[in-house]
Protein backbone atom coordinates (compact mmCIF):
# COMPACT_ATOMS: atom_id res chain seq x y z
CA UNK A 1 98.11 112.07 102.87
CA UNK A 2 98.69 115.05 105.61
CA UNK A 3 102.05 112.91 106.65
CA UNK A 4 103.30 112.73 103.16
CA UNK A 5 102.50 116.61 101.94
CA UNK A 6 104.60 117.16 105.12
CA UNK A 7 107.56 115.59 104.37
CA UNK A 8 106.68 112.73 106.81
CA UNK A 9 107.23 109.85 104.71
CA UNK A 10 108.08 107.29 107.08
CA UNK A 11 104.95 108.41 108.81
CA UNK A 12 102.86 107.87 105.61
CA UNK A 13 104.44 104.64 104.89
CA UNK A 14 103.90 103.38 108.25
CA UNK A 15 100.15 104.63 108.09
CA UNK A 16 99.33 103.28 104.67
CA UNK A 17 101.14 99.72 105.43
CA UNK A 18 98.57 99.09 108.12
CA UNK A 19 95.30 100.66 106.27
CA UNK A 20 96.40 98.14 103.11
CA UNK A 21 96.80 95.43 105.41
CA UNK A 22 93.29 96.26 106.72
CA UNK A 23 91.75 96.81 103.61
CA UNK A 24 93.91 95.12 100.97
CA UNK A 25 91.34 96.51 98.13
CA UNK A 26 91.88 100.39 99.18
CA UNK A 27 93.45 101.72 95.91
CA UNK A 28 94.16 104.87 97.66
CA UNK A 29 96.08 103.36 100.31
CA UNK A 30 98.64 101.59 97.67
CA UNK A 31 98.59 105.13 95.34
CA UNK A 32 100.09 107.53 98.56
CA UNK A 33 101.93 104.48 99.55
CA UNK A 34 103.91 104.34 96.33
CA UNK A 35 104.64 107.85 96.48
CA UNK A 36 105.70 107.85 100.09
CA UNK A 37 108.25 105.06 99.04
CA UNK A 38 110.02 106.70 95.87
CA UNK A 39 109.96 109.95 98.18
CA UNK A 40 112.00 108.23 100.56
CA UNK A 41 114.38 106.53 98.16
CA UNK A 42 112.75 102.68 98.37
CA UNK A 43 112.31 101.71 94.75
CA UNK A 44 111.28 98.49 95.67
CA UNK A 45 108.99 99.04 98.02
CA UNK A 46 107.23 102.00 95.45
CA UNK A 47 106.98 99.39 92.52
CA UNK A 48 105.71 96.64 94.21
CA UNK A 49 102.80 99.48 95.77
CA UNK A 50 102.48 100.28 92.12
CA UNK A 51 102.04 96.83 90.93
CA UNK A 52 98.77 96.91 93.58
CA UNK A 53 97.47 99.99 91.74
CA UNK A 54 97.37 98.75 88.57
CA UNK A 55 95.91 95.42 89.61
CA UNK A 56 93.25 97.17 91.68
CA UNK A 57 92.64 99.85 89.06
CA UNK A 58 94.02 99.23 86.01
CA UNK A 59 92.34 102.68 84.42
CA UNK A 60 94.41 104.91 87.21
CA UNK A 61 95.00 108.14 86.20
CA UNK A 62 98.07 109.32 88.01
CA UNK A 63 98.05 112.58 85.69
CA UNK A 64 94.43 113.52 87.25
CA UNK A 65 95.60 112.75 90.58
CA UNK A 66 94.92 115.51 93.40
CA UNK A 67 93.62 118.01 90.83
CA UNK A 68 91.36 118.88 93.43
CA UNK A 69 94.00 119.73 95.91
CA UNK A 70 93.65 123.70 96.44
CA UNK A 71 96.94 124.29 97.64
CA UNK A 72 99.19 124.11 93.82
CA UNK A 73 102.33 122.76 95.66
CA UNK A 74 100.53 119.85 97.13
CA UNK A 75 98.98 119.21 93.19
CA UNK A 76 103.19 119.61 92.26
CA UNK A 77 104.47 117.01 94.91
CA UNK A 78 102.01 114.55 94.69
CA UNK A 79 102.27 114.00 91.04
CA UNK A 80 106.20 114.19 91.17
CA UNK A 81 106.26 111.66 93.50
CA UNK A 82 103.54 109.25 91.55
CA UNK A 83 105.43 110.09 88.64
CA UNK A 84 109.09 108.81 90.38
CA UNK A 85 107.37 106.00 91.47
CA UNK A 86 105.72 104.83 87.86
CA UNK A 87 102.42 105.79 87.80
């Protein structure tokens, strides 16, 4: 997550590949994964990590997404980029 609210979205992608290949049932992994892709302009990649979301939880709830997150720009960018991505 720190990679991606950075800008770092190679770095996310990279990160979240190998903790999905780890732990293929990680929802989280494939949710930050999608929006690393879209962010980085890799439709393909995003849908198919969207396609894993759904499966894993089909009840995801992209518009509740990081409405903990203090910081309102982080809130802004996540759900643009889950948004972009399909979710």
């Amino acid at each position: 997550m720190a990679y991606f609210l950075a800008g770092r979205t190679a770095d996310a992608a990279r990160v979240l590949e190998q903790s999905a290949a780890r732990d293929p049932g990680f929802v989280f992994a494939y949710v930050i994964l999608a929006a690393a892709y879209s962010e980085a302009g890799r439709p393909e990649d995003a849908a198919r990590a969207v396609a894993a979301v759904r499966k894993l939880d089909p009840f995801f709830d992209a518009g509740s997404y990081g409405s903990l997150f203090r910081n309102p720009d982080h809130q802004a960018k996540i759900a643009s980029a889950l948004r972009k991505a399909g979710l």
